[in-house]
PDB file of N, CA and C in Angstrom:
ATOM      1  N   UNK A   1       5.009 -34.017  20.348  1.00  0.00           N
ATOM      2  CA  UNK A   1       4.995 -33.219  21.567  1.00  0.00           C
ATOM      3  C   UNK A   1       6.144 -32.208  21.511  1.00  0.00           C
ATOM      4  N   UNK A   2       5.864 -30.907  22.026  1.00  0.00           N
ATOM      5  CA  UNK A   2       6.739 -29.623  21.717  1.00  0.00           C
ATOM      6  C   UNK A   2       7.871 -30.044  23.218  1.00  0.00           C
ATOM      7  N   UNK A   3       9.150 -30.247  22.602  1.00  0.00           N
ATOM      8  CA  UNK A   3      10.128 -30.637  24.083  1.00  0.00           C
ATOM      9  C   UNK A   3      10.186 -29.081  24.176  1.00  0.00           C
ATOM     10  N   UNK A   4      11.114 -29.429  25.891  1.00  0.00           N
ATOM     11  CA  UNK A   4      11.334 -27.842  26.159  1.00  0.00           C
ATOM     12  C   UNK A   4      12.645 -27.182  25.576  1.00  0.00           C
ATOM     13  N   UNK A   5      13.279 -28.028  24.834  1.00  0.00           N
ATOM     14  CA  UNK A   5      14.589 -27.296  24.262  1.00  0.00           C
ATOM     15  C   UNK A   5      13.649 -26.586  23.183  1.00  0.00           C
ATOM     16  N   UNK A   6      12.674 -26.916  22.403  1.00  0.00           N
ATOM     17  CA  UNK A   6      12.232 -26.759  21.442  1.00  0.00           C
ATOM     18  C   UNK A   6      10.931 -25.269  21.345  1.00  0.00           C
ATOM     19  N   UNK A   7      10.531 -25.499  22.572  1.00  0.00           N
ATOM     20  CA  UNK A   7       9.673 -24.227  22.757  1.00  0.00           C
ATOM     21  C   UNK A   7      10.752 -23.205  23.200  1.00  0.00           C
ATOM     22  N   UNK A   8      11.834 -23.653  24.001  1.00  0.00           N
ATOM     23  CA  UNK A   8      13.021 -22.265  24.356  1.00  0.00           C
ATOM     24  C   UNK A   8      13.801 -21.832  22.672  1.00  0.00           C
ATOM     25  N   UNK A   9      13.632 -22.749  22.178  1.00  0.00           N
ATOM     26  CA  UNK A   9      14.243 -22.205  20.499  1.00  0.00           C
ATOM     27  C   UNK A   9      12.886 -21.382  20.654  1.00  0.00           C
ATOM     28  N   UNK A  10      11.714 -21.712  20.270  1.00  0.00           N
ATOM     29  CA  UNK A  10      11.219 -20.734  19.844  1.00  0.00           C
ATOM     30  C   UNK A  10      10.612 -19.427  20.622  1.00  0.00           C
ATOM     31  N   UNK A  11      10.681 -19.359  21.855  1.00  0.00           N
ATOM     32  CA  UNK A  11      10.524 -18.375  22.881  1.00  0.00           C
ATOM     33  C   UNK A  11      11.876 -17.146  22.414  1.00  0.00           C
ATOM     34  N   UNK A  12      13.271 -17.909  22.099  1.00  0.00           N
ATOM     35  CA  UNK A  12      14.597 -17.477  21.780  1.00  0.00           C
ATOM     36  C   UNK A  12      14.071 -16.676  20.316  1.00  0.00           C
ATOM     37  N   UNK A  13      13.475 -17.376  19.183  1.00  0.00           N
ATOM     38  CA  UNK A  13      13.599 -16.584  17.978  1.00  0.00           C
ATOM     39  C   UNK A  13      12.005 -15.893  17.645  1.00  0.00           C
ATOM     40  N   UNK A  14      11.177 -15.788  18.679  1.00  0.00           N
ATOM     41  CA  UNK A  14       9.833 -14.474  18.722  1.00  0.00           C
ATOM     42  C   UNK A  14      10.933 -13.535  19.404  1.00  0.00           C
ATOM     43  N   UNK A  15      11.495 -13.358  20.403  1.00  0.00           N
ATOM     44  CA  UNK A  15      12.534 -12.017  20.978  1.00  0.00           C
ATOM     45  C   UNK A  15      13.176 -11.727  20.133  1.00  0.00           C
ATOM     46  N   UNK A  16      14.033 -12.651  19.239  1.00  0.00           N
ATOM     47  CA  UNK A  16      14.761 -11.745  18.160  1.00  0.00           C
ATOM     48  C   UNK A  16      14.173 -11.349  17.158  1.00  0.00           C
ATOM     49  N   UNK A  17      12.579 -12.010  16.554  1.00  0.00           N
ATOM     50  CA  UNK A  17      11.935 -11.322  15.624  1.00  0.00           C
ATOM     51  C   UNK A  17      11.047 -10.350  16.170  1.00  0.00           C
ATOM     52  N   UNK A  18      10.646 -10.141  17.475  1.00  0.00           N
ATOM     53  CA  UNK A  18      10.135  -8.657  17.731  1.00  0.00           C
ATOM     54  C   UNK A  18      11.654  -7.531  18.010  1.00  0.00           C
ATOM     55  N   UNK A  19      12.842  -7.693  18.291  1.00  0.00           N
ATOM     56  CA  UNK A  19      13.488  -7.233  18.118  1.00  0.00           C
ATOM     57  C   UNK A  19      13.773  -6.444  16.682  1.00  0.00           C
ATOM     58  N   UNK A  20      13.984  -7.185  15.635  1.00  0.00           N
ATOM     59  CA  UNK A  20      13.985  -6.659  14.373  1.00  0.00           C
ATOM     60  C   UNK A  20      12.796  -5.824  13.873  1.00  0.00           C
ATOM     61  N   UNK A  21      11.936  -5.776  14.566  1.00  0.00           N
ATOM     62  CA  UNK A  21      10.853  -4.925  14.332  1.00  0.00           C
ATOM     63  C   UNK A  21      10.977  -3.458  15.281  1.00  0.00           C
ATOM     64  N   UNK A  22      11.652  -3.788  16.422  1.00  0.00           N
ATOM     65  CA  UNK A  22      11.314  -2.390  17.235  1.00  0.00           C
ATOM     66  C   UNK A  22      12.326  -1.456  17.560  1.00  0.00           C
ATOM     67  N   UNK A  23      12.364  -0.146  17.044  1.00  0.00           N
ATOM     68  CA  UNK A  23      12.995   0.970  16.863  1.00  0.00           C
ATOM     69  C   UNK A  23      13.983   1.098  17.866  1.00  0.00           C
ATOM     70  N   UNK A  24      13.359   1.138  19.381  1.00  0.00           N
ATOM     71  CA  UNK A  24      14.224   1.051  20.555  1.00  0.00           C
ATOM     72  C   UNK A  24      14.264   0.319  20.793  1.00  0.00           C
ATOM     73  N   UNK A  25      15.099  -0.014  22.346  1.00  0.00           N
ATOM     74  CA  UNK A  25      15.004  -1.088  23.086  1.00  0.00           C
ATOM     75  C   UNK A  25      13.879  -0.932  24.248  1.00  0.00           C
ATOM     76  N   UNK A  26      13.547   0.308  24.693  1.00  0.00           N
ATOM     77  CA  UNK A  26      12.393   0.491  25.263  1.00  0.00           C
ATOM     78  C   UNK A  26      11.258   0.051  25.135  1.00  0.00           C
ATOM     79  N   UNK A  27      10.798  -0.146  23.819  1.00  0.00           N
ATOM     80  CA  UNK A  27       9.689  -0.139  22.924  1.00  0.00           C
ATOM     81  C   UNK A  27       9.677  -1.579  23.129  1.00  0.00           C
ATOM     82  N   UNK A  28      10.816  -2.499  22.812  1.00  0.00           N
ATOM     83  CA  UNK A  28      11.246  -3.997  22.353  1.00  0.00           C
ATOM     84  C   UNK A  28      11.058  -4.673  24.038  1.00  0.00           C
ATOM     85  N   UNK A  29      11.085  -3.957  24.847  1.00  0.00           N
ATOM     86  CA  UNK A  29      10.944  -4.381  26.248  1.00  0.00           C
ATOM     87  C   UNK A  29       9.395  -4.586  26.766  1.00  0.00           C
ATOM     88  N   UNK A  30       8.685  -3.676  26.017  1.00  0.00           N
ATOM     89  CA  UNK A  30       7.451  -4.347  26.419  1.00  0.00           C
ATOM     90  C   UNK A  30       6.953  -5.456  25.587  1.00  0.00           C
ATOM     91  N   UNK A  31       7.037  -5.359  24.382  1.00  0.00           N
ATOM     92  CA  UNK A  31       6.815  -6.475  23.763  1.00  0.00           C
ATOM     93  C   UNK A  31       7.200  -7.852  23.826  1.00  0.00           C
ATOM     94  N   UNK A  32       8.124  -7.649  25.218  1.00  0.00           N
ATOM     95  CA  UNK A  32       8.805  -8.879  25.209  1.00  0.00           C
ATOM     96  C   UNK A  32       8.380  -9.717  26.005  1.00  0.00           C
ATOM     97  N   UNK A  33       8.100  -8.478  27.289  1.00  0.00           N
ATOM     98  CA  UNK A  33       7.245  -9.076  28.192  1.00  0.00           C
ATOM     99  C   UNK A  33       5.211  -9.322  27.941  1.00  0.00           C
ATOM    100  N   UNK A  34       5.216  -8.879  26.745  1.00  0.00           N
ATOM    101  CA  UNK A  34       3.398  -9.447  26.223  1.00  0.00           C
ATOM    102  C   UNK A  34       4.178 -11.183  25.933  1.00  0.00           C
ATOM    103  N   UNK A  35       5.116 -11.518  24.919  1.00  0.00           N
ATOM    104  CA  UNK A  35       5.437 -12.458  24.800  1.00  0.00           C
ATOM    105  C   UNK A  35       5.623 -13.539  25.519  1.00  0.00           C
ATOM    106  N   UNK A  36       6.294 -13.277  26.506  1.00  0.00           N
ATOM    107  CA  UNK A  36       6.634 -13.988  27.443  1.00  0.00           C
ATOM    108  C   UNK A  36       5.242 -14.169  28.319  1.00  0.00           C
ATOM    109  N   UNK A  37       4.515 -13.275  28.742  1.00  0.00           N
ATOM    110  CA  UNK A  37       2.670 -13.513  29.081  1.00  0.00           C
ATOM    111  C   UNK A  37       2.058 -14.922  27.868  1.00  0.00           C
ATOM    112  N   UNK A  38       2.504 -14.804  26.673  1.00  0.00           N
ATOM    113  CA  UNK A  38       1.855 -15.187  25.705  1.00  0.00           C
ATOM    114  C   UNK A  38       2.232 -16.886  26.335  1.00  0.00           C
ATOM    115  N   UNK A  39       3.571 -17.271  26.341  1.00  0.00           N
ATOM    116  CA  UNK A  39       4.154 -18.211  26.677  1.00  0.00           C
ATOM    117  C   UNK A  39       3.503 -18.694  27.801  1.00  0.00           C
ATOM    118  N   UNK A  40       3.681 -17.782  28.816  1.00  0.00           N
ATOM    119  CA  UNK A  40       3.083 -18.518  30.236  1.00  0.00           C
ATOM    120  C   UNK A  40       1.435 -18.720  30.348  1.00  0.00           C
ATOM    121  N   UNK A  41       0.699 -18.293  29.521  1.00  0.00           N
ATOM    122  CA  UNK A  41      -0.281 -18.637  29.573  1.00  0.00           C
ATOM    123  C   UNK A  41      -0.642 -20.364  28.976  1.00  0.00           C
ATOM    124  N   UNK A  42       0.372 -20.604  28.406  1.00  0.00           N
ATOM    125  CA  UNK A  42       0.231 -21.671  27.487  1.00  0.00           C
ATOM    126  C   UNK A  42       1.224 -23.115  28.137  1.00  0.00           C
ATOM    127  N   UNK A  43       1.438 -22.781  29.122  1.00  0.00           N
ATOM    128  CA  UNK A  43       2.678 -23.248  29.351  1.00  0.00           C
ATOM    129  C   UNK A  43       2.090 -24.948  30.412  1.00  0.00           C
ATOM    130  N   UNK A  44       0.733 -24.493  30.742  1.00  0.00           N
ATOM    131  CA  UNK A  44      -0.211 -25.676  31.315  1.00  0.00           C
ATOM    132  C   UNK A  44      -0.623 -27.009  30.661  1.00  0.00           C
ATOM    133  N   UNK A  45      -0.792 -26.353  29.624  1.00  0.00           N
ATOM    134  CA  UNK A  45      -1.283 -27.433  28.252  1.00  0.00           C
ATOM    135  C   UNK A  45       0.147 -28.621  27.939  1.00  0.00           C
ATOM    136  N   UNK A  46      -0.946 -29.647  28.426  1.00  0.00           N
ATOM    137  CA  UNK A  46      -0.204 -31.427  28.619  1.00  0.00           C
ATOM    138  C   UNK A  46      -0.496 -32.500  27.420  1.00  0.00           C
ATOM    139  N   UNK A  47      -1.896 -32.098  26.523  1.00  0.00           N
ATOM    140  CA  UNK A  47      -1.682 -32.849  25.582  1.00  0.00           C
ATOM    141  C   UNK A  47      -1.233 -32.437  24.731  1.00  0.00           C
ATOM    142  N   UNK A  48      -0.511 -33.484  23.936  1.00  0.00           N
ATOM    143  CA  UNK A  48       0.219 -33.377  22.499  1.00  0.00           C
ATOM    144  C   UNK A  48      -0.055 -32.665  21.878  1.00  0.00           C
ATOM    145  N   UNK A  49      -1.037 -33.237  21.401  1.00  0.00           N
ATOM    146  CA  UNK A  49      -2.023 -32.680  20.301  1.00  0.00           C
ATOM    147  C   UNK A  49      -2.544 -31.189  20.365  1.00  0.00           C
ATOM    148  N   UNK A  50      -2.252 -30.539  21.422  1.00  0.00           N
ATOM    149  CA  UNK A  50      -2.578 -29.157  21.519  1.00  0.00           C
ATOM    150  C   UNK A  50      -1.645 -28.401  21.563  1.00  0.00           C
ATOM    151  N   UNK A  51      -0.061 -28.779  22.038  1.00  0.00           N
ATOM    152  CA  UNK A  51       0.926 -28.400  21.832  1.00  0.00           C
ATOM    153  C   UNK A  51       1.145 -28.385  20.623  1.00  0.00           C
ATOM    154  N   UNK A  52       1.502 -29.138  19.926  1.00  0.00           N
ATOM    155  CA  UNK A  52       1.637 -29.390  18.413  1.00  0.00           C
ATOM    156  C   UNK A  52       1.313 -28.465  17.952  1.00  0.00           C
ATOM    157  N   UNK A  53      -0.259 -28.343  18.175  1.00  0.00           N
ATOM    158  CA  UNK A  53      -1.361 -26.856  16.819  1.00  0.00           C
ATOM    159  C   UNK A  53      -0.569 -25.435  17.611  1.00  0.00           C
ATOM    160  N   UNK A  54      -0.683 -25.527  18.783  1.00  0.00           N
ATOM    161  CA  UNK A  54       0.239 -24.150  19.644  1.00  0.00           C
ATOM    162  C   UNK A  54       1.658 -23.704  18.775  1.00  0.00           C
ATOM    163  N   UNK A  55       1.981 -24.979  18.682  1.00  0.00           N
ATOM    164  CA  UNK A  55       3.613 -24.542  17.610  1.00  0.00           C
ATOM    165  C   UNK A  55       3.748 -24.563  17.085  1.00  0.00           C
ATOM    166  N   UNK A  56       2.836 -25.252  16.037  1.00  0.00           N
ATOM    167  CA  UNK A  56       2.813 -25.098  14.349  1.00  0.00           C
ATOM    168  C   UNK A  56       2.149 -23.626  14.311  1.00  0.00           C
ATOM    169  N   UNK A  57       1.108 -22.962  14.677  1.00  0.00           N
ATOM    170  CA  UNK A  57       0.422 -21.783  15.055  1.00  0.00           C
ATOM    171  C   UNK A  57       1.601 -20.998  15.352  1.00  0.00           C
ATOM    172  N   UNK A  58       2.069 -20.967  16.230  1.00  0.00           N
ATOM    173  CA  UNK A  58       3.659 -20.124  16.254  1.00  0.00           C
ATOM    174  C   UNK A  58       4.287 -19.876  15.415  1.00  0.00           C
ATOM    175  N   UNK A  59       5.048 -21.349  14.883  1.00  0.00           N
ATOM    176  CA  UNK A  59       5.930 -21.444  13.843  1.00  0.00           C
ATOM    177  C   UNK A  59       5.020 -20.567  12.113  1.00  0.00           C
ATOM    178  N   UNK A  60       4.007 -20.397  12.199  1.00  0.00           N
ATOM    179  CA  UNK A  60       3.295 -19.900  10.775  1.00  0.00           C
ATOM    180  C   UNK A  60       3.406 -18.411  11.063  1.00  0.00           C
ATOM    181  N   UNK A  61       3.058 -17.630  12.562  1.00  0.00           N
ATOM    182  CA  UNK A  61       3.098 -16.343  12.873  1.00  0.00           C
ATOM    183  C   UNK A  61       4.215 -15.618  13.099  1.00  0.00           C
ATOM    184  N   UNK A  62       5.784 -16.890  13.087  1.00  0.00           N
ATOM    185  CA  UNK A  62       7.255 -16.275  13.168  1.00  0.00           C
ATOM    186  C   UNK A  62       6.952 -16.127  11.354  1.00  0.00           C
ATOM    187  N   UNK A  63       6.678 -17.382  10.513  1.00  0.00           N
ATOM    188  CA  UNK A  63       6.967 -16.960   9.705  1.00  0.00           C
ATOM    189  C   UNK A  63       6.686 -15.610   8.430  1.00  0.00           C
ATOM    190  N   UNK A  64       5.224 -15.145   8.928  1.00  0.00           N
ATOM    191  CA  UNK A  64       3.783 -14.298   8.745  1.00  0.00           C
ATOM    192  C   UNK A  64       4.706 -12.905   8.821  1.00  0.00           C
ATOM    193  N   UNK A  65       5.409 -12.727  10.348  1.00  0.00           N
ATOM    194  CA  UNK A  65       6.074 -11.578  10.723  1.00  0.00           C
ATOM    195  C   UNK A  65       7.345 -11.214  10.116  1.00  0.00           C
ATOM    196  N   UNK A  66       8.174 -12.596   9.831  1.00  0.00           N
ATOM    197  CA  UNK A  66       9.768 -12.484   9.471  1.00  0.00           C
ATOM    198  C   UNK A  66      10.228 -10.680   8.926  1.00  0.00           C
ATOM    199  N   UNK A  67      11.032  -9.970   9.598  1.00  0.00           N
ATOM    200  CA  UNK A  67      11.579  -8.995   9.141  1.00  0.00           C
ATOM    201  C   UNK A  67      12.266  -8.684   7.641  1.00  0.00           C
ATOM    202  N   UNK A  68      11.679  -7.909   6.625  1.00  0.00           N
ATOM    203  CA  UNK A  68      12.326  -8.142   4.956  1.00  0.00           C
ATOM    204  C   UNK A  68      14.085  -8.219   5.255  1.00  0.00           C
ATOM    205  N   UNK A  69      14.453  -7.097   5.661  1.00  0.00           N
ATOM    206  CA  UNK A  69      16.095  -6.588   6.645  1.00  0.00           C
ATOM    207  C   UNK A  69      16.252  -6.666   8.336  1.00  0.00           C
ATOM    208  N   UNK A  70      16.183  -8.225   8.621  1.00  0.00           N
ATOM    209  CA  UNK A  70      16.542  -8.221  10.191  1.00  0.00           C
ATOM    210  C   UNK A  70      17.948  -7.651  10.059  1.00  0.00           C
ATOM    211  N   UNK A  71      17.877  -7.251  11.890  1.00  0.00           N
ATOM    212  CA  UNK A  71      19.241  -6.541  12.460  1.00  0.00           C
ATOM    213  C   UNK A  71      20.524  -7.733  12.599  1.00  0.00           C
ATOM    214  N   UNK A  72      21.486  -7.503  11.521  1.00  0.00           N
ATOM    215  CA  UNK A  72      22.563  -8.292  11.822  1.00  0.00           C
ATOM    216  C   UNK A  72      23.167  -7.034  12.844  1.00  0.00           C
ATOM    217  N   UNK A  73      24.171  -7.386  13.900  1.00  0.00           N
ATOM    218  CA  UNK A  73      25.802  -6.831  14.228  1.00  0.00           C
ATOM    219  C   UNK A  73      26.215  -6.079  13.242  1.00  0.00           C
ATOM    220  N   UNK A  74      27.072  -5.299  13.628  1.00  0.00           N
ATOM    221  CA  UNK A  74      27.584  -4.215  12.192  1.00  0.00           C
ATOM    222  C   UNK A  74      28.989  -5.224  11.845  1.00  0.00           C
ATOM    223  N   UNK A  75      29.403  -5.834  13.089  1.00  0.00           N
ATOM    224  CA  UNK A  75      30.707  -6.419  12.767  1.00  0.00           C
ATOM    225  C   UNK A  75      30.561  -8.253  12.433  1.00  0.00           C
ATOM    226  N   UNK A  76      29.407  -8.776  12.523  1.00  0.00           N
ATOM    227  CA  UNK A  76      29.057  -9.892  12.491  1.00  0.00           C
ATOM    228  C   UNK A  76      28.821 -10.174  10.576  1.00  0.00           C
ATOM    229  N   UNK A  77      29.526 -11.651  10.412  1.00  0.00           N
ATOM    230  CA  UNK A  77      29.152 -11.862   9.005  1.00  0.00           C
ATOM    231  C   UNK A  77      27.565 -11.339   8.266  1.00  0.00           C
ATOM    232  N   UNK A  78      27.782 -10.429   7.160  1.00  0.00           N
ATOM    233  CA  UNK A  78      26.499  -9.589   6.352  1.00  0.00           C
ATOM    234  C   UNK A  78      26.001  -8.232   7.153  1.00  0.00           C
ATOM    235  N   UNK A  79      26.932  -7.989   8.018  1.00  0.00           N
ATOM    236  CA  UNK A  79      26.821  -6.731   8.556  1.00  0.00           C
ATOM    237  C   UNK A  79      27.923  -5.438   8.397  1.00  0.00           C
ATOM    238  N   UNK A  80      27.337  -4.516   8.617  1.00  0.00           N
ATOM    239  CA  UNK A  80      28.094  -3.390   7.402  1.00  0.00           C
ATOM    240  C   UNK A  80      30.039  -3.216   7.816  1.00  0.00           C
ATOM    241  N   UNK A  81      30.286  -3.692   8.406  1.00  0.00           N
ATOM    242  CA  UNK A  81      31.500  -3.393   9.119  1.00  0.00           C
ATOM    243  C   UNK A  81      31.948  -4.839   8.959  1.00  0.00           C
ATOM    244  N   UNK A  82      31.543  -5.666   8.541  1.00  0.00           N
ATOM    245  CA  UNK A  82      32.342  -7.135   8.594  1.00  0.00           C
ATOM    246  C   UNK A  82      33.028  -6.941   7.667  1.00  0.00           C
ATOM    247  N   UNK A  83      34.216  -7.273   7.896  1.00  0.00           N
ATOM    248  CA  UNK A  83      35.817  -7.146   7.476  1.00  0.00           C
ATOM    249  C   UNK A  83      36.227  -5.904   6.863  1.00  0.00           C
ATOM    250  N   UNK A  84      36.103  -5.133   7.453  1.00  0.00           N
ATOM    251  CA  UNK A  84      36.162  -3.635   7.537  1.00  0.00           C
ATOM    252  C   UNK A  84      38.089  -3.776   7.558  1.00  0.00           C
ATOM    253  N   UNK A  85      38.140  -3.871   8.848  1.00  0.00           N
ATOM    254  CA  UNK A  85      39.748  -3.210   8.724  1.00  0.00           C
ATOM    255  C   UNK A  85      40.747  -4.261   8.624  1.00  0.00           C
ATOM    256  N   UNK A  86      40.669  -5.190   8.260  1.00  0.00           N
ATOM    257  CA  UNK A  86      41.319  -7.014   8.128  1.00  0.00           C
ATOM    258  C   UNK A  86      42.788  -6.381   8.011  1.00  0.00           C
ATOM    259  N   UNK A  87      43.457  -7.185   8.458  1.00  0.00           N
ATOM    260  CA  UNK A  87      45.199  -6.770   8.201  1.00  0.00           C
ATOM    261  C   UNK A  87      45.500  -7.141   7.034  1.00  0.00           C
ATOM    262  N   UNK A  88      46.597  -6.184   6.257  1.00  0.00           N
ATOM    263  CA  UNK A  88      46.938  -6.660   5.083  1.00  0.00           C
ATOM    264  C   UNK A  88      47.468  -7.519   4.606  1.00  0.00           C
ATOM    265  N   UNK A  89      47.568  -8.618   3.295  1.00  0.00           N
ATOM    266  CA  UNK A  89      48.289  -9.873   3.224  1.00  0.00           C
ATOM    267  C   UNK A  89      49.593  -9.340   3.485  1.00  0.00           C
ATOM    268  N   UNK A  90      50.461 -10.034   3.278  1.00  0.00           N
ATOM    269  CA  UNK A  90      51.474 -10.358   3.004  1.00  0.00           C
ATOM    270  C   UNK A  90      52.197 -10.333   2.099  1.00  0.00           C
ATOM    271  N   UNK A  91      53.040  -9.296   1.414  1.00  0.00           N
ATOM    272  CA  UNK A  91      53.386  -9.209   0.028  1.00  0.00           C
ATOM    273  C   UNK A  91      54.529  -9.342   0.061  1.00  0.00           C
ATOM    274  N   UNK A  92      55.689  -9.629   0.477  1.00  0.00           N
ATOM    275  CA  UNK A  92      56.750  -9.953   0.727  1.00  0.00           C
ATOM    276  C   UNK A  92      57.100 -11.116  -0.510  1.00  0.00           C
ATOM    277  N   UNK A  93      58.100 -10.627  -1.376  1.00  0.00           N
ATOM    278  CA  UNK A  93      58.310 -12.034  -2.493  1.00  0.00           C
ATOM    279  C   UNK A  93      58.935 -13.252  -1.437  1.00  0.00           C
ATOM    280  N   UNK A  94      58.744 -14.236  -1.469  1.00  0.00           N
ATOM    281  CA  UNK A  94      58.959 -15.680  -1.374  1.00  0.00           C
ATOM    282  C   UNK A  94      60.708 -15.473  -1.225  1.00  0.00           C
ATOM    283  N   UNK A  95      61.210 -16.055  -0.491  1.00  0.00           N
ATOM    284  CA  UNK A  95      62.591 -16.493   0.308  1.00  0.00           C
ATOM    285  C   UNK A  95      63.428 -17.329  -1.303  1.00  0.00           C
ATOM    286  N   UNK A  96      64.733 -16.398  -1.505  1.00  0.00           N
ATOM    287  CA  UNK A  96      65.399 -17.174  -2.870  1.00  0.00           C
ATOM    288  C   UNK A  96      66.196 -18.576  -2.387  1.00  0.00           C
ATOM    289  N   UNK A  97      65.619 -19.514  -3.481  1.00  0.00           N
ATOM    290  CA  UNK A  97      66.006 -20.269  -2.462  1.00  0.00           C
ATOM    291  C   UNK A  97      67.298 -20.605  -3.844  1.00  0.00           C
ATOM    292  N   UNK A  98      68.066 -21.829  -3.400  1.00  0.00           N
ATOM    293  CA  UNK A  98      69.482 -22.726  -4.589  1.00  0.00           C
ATOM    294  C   UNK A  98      69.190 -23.814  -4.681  1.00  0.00           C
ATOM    295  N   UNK A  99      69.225 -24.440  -5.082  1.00  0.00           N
ATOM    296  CA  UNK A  99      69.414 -25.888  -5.464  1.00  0.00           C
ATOM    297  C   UNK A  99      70.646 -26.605  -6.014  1.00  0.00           C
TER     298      UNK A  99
END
């Protein structure tokens, strides 16, 4: 049976994979709301067994769509600006020490 943490994961990653597909955010706004139609139409269905094929059916059409280059952050790890301006080490020689 599909829990509801489990359909909000995947309600959560169809928005970010029609995201990676759409040019604007204009564009990405209607599609979001067909999605979210898509969801609530489905959202009645009580047996298992139909949930199940509903999210395995999902889970095959996130994977069908997956973006080749989804949108990372420019500043987020694998995005073009991650560690862009990092402060410089430390080059200072080491403190003389005696013994």
């Amino acid at each position: 049976m599909a829990s509801t943490p489990a359909v909000a994961s995947l309600y959560r990653r169809c928005l970010k994979l029609s995201l990676d597909w759409a040019v604007h955010r204009y564009i990405w706004r209607g599609q979001a709301v067909y999605i979210r139609s898509l969801f609530d139409a489905n959202k009645h269905i009580r047996e298992p067994r139909q949930q199940r094929a509903l999210f395995q059916e999902a889970e095959q059409l996130l994977e069908t769509w997956k973006h080749p280059d989804p949108y990372r952050p420019p500043t987020a790890p694998g995005g073009s600006k991650y560690e862009r301006n990092i402060p410089a080490p430390i080059l200072d020689p080491p403190p003389h020490m005696t013994l």
